[in-house]
N, C-alpha and C. Protein backbone atom coordinates (compact mmCIF):
# COMPACT_ATOMS: atom_id res chain seq x y z
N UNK A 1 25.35 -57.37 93.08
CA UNK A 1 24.23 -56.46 92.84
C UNK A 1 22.92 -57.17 93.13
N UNK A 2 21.81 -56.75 93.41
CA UNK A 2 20.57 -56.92 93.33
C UNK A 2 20.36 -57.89 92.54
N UNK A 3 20.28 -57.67 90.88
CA UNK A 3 20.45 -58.13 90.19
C UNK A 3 20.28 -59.62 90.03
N UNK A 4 21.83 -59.28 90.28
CA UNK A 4 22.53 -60.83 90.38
C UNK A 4 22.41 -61.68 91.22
N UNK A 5 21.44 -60.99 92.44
CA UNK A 5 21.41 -62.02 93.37
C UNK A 5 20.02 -62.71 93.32
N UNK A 6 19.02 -61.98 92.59
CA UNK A 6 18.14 -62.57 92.30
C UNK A 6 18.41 -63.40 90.95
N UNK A 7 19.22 -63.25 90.26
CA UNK A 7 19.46 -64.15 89.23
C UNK A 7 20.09 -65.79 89.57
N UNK A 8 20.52 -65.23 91.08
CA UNK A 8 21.47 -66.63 91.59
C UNK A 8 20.36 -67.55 91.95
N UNK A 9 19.49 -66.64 92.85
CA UNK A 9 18.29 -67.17 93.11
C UNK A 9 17.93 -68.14 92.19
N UNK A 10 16.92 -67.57 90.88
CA UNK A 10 17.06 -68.29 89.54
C UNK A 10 17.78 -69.73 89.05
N UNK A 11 19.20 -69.31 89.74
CA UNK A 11 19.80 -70.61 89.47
C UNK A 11 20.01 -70.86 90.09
N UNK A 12 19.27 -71.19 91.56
CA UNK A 12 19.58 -72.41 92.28
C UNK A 12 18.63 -72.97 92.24
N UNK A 13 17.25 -72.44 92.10
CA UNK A 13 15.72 -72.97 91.33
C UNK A 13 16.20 -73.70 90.76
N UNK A 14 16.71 -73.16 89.58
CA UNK A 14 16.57 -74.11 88.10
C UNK A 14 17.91 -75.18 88.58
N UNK A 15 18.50 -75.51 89.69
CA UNK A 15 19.56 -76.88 90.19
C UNK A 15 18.38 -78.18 90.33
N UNK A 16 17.48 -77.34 90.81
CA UNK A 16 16.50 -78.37 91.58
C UNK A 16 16.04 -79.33 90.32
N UNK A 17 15.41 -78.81 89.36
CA UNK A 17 14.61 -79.02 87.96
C UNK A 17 16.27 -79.70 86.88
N UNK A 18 17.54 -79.40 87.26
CA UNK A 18 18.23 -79.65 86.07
C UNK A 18 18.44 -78.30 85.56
N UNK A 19 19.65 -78.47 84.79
CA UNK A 19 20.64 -77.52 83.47
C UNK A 19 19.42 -76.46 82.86
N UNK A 20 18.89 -75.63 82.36
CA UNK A 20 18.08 -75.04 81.70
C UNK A 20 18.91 -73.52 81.03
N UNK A 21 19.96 -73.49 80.26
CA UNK A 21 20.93 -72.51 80.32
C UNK A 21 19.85 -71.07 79.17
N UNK A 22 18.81 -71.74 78.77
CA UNK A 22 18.28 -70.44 77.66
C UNK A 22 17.52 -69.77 78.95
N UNK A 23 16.42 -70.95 80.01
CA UNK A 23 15.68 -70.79 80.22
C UNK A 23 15.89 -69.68 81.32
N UNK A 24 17.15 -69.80 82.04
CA UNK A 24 18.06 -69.45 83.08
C UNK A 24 18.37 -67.71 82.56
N UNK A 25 18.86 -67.83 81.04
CA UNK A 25 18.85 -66.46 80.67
C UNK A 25 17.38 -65.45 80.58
N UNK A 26 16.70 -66.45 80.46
CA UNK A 26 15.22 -66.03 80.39
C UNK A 26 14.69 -65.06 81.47
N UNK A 27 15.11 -66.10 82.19
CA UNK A 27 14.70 -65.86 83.82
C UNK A 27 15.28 -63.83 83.98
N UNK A 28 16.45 -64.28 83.87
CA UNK A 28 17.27 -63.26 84.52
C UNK A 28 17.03 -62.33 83.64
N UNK A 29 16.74 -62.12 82.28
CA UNK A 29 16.38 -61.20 81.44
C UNK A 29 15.12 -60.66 81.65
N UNK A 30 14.20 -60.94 82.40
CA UNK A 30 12.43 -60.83 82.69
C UNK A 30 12.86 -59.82 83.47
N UNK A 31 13.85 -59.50 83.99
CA UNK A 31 14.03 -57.63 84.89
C UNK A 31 13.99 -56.81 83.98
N UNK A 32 14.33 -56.79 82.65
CA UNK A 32 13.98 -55.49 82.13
C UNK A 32 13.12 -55.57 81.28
N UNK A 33 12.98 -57.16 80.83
CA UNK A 33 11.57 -57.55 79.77
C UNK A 33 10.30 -57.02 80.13
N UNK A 34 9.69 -57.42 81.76
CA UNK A 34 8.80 -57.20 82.07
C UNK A 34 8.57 -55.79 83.04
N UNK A 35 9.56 -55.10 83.43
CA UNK A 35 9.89 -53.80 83.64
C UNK A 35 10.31 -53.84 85.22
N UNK A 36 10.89 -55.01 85.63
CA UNK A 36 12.02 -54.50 86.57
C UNK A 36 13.02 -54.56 86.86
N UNK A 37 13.24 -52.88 86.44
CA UNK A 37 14.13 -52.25 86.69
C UNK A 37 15.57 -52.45 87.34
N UNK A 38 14.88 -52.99 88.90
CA UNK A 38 15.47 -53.46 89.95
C UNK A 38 15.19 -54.14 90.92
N UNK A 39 15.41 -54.44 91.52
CA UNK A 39 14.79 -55.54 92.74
C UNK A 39 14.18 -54.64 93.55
N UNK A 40 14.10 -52.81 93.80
CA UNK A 40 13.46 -52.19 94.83
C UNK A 40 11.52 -52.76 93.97
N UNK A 41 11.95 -52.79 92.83
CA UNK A 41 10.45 -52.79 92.26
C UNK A 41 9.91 -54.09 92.41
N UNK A 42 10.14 -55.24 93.46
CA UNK A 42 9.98 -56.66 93.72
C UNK A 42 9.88 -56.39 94.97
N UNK A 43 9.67 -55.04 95.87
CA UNK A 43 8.83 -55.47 97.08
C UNK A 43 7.48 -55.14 96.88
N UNK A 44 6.97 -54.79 95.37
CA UNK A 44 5.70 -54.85 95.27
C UNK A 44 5.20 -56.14 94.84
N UNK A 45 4.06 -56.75 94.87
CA UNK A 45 3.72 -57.94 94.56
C UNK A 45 3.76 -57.63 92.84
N UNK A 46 3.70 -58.90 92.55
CA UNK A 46 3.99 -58.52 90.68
C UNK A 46 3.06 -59.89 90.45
N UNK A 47 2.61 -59.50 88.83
CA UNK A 47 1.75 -60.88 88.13
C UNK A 47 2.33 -60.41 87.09
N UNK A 48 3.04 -61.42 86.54
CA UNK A 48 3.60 -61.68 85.12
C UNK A 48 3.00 -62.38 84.15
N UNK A 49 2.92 -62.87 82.69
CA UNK A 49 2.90 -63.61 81.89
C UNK A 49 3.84 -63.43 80.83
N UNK A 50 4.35 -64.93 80.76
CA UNK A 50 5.56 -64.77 79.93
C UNK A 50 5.55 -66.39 79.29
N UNK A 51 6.53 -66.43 78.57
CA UNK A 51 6.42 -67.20 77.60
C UNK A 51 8.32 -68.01 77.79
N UNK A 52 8.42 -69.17 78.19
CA UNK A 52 9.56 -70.13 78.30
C UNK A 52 9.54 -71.03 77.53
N UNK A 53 10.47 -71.43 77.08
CA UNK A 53 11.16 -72.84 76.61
C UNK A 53 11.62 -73.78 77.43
N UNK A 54 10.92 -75.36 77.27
CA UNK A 54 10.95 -76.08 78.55
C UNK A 54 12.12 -76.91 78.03
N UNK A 55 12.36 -78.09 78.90
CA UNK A 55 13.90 -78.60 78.68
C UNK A 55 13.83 -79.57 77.48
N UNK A 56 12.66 -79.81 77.13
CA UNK A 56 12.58 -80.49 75.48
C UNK A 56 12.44 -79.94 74.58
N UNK A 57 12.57 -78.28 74.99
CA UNK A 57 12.64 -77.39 73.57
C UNK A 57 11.20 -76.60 73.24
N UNK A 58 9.78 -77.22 73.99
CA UNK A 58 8.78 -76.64 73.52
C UNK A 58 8.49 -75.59 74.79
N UNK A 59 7.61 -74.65 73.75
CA UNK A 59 7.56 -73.27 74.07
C UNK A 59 5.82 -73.37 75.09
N UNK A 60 6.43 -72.77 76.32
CA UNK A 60 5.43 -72.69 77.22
C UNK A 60 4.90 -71.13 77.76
N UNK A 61 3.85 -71.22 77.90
CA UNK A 61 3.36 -70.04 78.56
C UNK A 61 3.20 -69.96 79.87
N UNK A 62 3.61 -68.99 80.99
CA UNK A 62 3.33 -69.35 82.47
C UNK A 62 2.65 -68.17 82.79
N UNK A 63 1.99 -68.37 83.72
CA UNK A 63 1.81 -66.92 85.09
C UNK A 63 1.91 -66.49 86.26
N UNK A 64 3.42 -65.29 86.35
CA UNK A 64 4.16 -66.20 87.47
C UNK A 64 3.21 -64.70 88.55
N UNK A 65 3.32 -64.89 89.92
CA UNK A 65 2.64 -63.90 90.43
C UNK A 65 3.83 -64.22 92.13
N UNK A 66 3.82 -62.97 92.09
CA UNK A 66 4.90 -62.83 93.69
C UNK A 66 4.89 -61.66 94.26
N UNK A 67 6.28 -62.21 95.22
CA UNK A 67 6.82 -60.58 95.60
C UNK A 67 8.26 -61.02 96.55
N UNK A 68 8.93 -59.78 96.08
CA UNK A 68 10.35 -60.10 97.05
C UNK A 68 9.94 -59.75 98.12
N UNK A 69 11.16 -61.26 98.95
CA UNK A 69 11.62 -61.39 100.29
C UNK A 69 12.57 -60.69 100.39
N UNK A 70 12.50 -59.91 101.72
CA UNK A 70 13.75 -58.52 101.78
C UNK A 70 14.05 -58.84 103.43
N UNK A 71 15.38 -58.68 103.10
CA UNK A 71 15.94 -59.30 104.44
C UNK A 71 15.89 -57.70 105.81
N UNK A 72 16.51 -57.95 106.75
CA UNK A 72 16.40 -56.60 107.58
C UNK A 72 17.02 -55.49 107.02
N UNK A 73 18.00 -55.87 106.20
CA UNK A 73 18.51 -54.60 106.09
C UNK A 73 17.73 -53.66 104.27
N UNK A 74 16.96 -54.47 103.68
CA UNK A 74 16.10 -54.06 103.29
C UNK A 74 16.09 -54.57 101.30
N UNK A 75 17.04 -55.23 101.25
CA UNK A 75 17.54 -55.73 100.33
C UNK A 75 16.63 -57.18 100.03
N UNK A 76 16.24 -57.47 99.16
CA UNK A 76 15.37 -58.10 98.56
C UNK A 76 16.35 -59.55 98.19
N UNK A 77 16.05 -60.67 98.70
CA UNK A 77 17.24 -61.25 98.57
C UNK A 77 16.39 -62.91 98.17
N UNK A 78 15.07 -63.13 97.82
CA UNK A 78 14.16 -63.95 97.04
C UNK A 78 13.41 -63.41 96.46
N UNK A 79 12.63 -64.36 95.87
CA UNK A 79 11.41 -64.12 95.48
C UNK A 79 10.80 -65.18 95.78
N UNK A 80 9.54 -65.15 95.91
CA UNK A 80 7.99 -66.01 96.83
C UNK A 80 7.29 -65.66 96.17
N UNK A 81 6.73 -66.60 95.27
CA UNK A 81 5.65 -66.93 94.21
C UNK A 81 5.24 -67.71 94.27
N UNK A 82 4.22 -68.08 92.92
CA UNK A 82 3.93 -69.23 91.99
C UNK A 82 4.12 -68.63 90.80
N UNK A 83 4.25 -69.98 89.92
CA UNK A 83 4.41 -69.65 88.70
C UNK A 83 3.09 -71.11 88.14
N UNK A 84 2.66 -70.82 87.09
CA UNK A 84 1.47 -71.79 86.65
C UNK A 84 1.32 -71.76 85.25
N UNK A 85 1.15 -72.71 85.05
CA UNK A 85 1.58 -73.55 83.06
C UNK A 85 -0.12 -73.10 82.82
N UNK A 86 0.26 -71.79 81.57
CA UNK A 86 -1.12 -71.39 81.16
C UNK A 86 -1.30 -71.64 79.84
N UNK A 87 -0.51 -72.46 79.40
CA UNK A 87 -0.05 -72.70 77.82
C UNK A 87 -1.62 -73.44 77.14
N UNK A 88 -2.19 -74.09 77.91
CA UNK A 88 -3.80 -74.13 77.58
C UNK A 88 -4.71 -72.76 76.93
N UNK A 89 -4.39 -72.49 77.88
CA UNK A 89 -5.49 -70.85 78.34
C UNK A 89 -4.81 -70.36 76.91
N UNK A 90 -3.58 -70.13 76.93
CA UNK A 90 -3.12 -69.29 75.91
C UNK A 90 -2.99 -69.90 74.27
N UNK A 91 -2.72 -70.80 73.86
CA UNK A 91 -3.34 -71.54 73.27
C UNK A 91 -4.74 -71.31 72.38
N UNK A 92 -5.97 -71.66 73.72
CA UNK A 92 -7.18 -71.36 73.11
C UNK A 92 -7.16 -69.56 72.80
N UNK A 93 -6.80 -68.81 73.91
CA UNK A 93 -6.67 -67.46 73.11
C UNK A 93 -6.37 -67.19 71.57
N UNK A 94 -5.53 -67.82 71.50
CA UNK A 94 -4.58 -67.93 70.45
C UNK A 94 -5.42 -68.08 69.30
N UNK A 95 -5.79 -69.63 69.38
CA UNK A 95 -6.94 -69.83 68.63
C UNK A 95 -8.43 -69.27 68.61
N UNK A 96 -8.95 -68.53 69.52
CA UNK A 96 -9.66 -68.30 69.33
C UNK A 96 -9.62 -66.30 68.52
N UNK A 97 -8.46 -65.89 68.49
CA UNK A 97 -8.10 -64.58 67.82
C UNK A 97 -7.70 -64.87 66.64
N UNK A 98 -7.26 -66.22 66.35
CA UNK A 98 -6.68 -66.38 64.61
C UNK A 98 -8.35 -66.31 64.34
N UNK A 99 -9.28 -67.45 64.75
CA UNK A 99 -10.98 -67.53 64.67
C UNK A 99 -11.82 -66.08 64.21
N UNK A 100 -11.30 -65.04 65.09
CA UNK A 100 -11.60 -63.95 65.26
C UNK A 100 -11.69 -63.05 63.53
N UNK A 101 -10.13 -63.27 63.61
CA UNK A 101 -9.52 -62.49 62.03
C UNK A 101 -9.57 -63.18 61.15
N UNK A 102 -9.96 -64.38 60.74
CA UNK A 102 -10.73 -65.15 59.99
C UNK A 102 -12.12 -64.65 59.42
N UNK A 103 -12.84 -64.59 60.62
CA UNK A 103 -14.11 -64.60 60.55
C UNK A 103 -14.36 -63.04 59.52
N UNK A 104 -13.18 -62.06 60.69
CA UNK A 104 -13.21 -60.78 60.43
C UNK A 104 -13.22 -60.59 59.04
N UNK A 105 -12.18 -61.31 58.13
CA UNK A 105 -12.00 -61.38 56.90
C UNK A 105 -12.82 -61.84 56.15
N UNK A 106 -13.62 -62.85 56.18
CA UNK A 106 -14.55 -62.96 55.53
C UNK A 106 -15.77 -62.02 55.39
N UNK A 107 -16.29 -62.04 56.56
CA UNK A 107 -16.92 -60.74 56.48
C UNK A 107 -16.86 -59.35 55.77
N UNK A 108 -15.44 -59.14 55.94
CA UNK A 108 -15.12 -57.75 55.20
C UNK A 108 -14.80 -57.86 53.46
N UNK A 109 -14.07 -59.14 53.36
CA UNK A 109 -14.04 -59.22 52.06
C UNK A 109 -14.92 -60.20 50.89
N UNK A 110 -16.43 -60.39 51.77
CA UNK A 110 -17.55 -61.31 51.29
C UNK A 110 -18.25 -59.90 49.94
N UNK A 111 -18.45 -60.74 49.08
CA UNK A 111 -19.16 -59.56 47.91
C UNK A 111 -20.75 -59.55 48.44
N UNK A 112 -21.31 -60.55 48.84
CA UNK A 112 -22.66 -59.87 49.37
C UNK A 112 -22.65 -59.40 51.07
N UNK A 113 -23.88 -58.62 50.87
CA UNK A 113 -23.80 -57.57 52.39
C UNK A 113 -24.48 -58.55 53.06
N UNK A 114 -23.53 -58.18 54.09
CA UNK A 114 -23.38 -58.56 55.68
C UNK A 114 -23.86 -58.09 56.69
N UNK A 115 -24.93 -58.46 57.45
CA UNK A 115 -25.27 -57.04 58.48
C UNK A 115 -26.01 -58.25 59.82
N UNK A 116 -25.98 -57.23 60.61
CA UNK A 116 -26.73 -57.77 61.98
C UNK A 116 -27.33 -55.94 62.55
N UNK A 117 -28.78 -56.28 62.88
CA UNK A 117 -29.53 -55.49 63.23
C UNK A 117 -30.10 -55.81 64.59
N UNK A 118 -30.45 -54.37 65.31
CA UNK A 118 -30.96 -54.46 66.82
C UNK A 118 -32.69 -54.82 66.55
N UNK A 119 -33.52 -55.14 67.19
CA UNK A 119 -34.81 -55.03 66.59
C UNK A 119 -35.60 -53.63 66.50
N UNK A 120 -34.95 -52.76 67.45
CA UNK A 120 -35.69 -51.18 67.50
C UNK A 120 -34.97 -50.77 65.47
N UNK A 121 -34.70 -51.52 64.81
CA UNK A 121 -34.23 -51.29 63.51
C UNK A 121 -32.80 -50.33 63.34
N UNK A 122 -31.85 -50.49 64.27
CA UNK A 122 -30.46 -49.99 63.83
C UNK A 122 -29.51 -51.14 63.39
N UNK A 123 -28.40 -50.48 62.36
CA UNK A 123 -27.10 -51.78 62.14
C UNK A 123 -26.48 -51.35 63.37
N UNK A 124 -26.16 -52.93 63.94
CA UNK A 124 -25.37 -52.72 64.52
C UNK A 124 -23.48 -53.15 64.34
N UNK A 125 -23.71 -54.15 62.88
CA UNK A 125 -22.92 -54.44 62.00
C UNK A 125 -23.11 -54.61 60.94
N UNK A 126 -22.19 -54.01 59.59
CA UNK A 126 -22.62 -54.32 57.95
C UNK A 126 -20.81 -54.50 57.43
N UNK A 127 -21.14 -55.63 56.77
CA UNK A 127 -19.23 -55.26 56.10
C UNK A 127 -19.90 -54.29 54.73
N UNK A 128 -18.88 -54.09 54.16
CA UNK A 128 -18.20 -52.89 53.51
C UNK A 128 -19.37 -52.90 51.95
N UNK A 129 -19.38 -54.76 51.60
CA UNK A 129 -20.12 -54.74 50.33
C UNK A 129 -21.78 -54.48 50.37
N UNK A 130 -22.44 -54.64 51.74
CA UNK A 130 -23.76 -53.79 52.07
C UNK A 130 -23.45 -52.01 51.39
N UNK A 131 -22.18 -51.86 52.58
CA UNK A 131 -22.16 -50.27 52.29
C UNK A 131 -22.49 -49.92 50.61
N UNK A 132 -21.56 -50.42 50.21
CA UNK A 132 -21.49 -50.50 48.61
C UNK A 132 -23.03 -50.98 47.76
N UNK A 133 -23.78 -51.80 48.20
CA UNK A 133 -24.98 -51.82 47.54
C UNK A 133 -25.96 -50.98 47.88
N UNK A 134 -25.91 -50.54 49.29
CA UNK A 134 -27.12 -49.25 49.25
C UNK A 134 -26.36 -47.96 49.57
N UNK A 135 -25.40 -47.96 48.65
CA UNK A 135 -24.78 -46.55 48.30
C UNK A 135 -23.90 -45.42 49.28
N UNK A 136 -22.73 -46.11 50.62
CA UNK A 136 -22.54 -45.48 51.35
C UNK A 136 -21.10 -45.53 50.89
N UNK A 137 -19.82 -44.83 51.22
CA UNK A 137 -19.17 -45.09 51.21
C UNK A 137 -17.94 -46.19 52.10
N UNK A 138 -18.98 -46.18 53.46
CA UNK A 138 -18.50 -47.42 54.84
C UNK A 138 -19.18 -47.69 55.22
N UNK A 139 -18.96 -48.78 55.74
CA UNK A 139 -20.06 -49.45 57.03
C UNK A 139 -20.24 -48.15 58.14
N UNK A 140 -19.40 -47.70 58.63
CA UNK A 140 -19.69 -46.47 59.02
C UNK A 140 -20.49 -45.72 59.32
N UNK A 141 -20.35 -45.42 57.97
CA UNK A 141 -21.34 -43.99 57.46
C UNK A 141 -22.49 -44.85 57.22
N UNK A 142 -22.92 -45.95 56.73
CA UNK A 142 -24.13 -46.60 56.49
C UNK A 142 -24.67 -46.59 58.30
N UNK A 143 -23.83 -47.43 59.09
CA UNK A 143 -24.44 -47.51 60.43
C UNK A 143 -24.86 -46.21 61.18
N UNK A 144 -24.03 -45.24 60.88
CA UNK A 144 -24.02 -43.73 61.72
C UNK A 144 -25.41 -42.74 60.50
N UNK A 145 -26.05 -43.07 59.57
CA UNK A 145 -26.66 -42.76 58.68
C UNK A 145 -28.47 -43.36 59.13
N UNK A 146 -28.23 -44.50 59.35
CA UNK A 146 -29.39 -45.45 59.24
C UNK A 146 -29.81 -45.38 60.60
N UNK A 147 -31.11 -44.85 61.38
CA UNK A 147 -31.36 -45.38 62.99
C UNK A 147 -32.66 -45.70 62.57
N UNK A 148 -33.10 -46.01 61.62
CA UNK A 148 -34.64 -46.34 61.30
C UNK A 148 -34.75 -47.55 60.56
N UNK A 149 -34.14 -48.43 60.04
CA UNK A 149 -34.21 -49.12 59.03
C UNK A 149 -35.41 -49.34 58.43
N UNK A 150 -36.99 -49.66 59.10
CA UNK A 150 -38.06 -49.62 58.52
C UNK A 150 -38.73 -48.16 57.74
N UNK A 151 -38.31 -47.48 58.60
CA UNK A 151 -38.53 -45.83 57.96
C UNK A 151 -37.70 -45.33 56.82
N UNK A 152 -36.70 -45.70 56.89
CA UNK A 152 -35.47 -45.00 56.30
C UNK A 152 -34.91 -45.69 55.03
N UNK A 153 -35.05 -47.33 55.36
CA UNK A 153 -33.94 -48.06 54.23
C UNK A 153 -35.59 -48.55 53.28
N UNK A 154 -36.39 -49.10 53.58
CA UNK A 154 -37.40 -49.81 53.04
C UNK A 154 -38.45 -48.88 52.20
N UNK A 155 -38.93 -48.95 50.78
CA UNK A 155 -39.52 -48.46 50.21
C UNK A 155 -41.34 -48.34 50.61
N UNK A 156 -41.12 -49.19 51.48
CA UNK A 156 -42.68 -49.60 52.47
C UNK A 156 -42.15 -50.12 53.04
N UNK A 157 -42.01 -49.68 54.72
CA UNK A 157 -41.87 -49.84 55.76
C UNK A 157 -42.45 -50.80 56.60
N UNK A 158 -43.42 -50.94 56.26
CA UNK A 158 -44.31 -52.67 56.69
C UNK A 158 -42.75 -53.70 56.35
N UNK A 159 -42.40 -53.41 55.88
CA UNK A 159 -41.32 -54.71 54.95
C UNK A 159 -40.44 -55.37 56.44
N UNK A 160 -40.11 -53.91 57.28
CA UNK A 160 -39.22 -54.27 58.11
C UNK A 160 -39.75 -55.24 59.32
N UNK A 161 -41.14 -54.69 59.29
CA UNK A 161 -41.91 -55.72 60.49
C UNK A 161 -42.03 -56.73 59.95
N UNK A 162 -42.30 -56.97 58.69
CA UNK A 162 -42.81 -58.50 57.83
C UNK A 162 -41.21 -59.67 57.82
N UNK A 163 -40.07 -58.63 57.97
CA UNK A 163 -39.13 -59.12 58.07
C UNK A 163 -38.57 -59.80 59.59
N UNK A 164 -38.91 -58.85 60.57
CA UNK A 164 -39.05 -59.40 62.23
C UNK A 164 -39.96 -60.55 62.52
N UNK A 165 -41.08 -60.34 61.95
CA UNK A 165 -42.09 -61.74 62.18
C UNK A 165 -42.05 -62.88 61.71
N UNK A 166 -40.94 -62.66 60.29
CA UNK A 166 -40.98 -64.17 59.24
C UNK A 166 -39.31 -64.28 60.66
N UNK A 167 -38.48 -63.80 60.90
CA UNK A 167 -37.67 -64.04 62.05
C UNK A 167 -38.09 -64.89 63.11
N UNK A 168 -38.85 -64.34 63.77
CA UNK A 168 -39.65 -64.76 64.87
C UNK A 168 -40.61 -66.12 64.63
N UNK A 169 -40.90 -66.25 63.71
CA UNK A 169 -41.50 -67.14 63.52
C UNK A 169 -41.08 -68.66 63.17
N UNK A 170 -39.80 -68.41 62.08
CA UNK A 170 -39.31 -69.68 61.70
C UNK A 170 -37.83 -69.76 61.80
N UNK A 171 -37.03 -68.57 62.92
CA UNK A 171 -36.06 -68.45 63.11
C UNK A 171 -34.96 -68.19 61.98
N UNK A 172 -35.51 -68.11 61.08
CA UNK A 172 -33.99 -67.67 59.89
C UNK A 172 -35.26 -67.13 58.53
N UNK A 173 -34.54 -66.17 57.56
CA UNK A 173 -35.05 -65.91 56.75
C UNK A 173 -34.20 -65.77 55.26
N UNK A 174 -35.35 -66.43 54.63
CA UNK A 174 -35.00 -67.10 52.90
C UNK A 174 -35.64 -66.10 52.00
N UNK A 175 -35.02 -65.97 51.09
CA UNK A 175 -35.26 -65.33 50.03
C UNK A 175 -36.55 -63.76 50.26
N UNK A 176 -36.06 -63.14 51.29
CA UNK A 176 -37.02 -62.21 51.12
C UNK A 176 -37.06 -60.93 51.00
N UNK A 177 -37.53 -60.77 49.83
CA UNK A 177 -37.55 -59.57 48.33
C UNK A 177 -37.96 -58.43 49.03
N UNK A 178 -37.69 -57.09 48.61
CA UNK A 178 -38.30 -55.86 48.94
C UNK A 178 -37.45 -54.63 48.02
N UNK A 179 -38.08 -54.06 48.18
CA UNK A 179 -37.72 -52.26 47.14
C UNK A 179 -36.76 -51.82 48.79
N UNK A 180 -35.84 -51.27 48.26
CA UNK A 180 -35.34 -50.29 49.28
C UNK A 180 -34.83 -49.15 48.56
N UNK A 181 -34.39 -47.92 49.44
CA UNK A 181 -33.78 -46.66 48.47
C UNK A 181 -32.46 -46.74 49.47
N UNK A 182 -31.74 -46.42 48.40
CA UNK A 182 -30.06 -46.11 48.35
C UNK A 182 -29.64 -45.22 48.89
N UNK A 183 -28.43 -44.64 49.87
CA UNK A 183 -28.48 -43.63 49.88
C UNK A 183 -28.40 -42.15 48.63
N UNK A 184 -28.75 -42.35 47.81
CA UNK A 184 -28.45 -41.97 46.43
C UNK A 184 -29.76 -41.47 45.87
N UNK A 185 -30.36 -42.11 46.67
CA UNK A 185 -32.24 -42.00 46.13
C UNK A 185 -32.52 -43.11 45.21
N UNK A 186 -31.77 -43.87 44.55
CA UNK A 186 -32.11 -44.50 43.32
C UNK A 186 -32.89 -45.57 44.37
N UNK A 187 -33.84 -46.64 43.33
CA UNK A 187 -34.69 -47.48 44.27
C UNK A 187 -33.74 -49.27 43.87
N UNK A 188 -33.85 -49.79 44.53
CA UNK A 188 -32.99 -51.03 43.95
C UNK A 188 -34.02 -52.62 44.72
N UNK A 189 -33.84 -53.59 43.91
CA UNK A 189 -34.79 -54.76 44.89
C UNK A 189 -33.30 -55.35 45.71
N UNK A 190 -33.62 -55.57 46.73
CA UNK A 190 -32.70 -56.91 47.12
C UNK A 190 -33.58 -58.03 47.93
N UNK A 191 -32.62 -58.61 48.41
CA UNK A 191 -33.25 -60.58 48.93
C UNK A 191 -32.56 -61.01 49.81
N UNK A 192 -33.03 -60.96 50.74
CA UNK A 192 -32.14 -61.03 52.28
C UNK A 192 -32.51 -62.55 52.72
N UNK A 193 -31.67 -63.18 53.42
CA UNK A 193 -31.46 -64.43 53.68
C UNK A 193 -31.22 -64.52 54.97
């Protein structure tokens, strides 16, 4: 079969390199892992990424990119690639998405509010315990609520420019106090940092 003859393929590769009997099943299992079917679907060029076990046992990432060789009578009887050790690349992905949902988590489950603002005065991010101190039920509804922040959140609106300029000026901001209203109406102080 098809199949099998690209699987032989496979193992006469893997003669060159030495024994590889998981890696070999690997190989030959990537026809229906990665969705082909059959070898008619290997006279299109293909880019894979997949994930092997090398002959000392550790787990590698590759990216193999080809296309079957089809003889005259139309039968696909190699494959002509590369394949390339991305176990770096994937790796830092790796780490940089655990980084990600880390971060994510803190953020969401920090008791004081969290926010990042555009300077025309919208959130463009708040975790959940903002929502909760000026009275929304989500970040959400606080972000989809608020397009004014100097108009809208600040009890005197000067506050929001006094807040852009102490920004602008000394690049981070400490302890600075203001009245705002809730969505609730009630008036509350807070101290933004």
């Amino acid at each position: 079969s098809d199949k099998f003859a690209l699987c032989d393929f496979a193992a006469r590769t893997q003669e060159v390199a030495g024994p590889f009997p998981r890696q070999l099943r690997q190989m030959c299992g990537r026809l229906a892992v990665h969705g082909f079917a059959s070898t008619d679907e290997l006279r299109r060029r293909f880019d894979v990424e997949y994930r092997i076990i090398n002959r000392s046992g550790a787990e590698r990432w590759v990216w193999e990119r080809g296309i079957g060789l089809q003889a005259p009578d139309g039968k696909v009887f190699a494959v002509e690639g590369i394949v390339q050790d991305i176990s770096t690349r994937e790796s830092t992905y790796r780490a940089l998405r655990n980084a990600e949902r880390r971060y994510r988590s803190l953020f969401d489950n920090a008791i004081e509010g969290i926010f990042r603002t555009s300077p025309d005065g919208r959130y463009l991010d708040a975790n959940p315990a903002l929502a909760r101190i000026y009275g929304f039920d989500s970040p959400l509804e606080l972000m989809n609520s608020l397009s004014d922040i100097g108009a809208q959140l600040y009890t005197d609106s000067s506050r929001r420019q006094a807040f852009i300029d102490t920004m602008r000026r000394h690049s981070l901001v400490s302890g600075f106090e203001s009245q705002i209203r809730r969505h609730d109406g009630r008036l509350i102080w807070i101290s933004e940092n």
